[in-house]
C-alpha atoms as a PDB file:
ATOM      1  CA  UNK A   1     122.472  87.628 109.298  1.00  0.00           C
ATOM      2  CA  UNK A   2     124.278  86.221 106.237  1.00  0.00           C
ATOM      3  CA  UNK A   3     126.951  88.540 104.670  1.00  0.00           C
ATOM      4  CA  UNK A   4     125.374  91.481 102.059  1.00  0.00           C
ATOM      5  CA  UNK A   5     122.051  91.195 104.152  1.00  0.00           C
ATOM      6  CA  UNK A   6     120.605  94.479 104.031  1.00  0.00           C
ATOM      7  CA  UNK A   7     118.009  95.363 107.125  1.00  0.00           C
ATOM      8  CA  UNK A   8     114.814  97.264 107.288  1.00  0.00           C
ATOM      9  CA  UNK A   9     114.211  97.860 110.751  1.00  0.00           C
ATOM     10  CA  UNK A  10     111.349  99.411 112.894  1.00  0.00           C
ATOM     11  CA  UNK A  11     112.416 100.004 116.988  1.00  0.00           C
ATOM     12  CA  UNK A  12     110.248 101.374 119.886  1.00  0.00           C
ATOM     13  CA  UNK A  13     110.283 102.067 122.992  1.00  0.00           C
ATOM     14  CA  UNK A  14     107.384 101.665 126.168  1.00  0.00           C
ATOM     15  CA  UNK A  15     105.357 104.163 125.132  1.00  0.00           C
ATOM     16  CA  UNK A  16     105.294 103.328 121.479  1.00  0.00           C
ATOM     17  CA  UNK A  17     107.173 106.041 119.686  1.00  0.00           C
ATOM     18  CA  UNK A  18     108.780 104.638 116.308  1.00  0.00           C
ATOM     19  CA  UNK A  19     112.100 104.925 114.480  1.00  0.00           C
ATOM     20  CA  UNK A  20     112.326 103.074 111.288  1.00  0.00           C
ATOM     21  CA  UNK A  21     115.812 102.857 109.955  1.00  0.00           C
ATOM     22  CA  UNK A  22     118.035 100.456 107.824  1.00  0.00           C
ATOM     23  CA  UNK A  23     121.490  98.742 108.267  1.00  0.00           C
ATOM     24  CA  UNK A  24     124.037  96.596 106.728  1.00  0.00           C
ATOM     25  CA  UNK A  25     124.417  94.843 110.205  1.00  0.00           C
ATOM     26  CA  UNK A  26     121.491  94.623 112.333  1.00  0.00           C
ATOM     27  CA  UNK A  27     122.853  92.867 115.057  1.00  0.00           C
ATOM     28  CA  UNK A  28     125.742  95.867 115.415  1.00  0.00           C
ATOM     29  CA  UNK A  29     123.072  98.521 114.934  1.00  0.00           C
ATOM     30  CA  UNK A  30     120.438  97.446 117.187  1.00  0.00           C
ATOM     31  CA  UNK A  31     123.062  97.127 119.859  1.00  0.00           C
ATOM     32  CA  UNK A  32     124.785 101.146 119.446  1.00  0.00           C
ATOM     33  CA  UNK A  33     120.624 101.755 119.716  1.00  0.00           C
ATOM     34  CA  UNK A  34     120.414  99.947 122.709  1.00  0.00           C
ATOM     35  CA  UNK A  35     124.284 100.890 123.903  1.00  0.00           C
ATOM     36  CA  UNK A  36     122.626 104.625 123.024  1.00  0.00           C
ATOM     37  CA  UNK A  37     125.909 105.185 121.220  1.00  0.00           C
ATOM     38  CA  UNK A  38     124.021 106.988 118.446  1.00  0.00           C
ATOM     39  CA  UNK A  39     122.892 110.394 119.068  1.00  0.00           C
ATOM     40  CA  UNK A  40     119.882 111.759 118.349  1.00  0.00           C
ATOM     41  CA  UNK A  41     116.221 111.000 118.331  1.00  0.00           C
ATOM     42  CA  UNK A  42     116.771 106.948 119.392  1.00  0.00           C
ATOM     43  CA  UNK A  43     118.864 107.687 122.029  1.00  0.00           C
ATOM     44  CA  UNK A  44     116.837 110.909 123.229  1.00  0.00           C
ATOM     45  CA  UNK A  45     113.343 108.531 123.573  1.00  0.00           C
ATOM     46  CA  UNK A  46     115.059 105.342 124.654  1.00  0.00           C
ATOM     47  CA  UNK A  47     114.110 103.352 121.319  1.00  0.00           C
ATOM     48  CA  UNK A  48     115.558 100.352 122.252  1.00  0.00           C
ATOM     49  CA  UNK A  49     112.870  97.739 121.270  1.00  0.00           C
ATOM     50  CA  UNK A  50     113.698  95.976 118.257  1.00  0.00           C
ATOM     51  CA  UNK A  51     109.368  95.509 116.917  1.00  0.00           C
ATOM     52  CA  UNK A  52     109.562  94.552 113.761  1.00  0.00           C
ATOM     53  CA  UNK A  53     112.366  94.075 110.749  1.00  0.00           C
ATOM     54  CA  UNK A  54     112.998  92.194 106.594  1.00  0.00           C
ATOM     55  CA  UNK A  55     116.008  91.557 105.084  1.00  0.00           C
ATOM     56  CA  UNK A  56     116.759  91.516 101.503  1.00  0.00           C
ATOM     57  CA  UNK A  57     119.742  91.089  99.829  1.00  0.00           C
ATOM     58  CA  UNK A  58     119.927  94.356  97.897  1.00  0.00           C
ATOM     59  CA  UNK A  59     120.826  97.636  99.360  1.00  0.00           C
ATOM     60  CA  UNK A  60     118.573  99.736  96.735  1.00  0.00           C
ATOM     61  CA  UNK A  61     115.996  97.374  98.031  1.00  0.00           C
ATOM     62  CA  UNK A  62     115.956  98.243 101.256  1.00  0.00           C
ATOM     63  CA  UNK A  63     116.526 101.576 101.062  1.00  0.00           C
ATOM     64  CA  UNK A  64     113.615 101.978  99.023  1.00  0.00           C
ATOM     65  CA  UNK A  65     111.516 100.065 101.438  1.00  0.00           C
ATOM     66  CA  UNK A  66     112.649 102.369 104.592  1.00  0.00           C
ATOM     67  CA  UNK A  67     111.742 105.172 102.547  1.00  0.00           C
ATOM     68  CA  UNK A  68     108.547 103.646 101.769  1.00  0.00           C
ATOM     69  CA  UNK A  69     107.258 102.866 105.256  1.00  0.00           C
ATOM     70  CA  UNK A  70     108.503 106.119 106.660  1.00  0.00           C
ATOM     71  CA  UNK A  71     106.243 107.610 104.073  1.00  0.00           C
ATOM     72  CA  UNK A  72     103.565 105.715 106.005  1.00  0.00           C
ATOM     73  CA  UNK A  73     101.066 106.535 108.235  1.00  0.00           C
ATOM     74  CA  UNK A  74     101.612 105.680 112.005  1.00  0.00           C
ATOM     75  CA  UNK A  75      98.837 103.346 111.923  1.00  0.00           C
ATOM     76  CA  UNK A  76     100.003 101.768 108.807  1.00  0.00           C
ATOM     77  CA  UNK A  77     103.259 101.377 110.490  1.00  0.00           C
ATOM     78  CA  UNK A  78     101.938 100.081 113.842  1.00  0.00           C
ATOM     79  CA  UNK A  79      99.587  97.400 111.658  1.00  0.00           C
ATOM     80  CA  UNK A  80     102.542  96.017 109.559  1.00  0.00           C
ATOM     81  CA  UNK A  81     104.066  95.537 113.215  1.00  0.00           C
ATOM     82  CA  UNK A  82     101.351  94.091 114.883  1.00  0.00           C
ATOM     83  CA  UNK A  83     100.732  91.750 111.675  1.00  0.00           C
ATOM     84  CA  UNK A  84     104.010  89.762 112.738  1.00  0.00           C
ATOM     85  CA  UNK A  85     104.215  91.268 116.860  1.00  0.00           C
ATOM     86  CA  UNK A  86     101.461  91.680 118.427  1.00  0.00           C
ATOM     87  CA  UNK A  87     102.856  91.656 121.495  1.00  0.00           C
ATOM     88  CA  UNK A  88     105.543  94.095 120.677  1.00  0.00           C
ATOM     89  CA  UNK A  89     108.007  91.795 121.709  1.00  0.00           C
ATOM     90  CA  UNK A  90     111.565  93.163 121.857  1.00  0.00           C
ATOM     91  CA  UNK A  91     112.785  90.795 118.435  1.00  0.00           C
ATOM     92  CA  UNK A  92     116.451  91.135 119.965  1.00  0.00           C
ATOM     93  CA  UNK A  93     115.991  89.971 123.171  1.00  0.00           C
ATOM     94  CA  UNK A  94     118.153  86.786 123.216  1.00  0.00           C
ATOM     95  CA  UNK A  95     120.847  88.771 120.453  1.00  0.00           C
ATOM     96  CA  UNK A  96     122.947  89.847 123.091  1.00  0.00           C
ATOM     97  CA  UNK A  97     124.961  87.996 126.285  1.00  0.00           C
ATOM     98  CA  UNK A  98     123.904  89.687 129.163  1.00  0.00           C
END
């Protein structure tokens, strides 16, 4: 992601509990999710699945829109996902050297 790239994010894990969250650095985030270095409910349900995130270049911007979709239903979250991932494809997969 380009410099002042702001993140809203939506991660999952195999048995399709969500966590919808926002960063500055998506790549660094997703990896302290995966890493479990955050503590908490990601790292206490193993949301490590990267399903579905937008950028924007303003931080009021995307805070507002994580607020939004937390607001959300869980099946209004899990169609905006599916609408781009239907297979719930792990969007970081190939982020990382193994």
């Amino acid at each position: 992601m380009q410099p002042n790239t702001y993140a809203v994010y939506i991660l999952s894990n195999h048995s399709w509990t969500l966590y919808v969250g926002v960063s500055g650095d998506l790549e660094r985030r997703i990896l302290q999710h995966k890493d479990k270095l955050i503590p908490g409910f990601t790292s206490r349900y193993n949301l490590d699945r990267l399903v579905w995130f937008e950028t924007t270049s303003n931080v009021e911007a995307a805070i507002s829109r994580e607020k939004q979709i937390k607001g959300w239903t869980r099946a209004k979250k899990i169609a905006l996902i599916q609408a781009s991932n239907p297979q719930w494809r792990d969007l970081s997969a190939d982020w990382y050297a193994k």
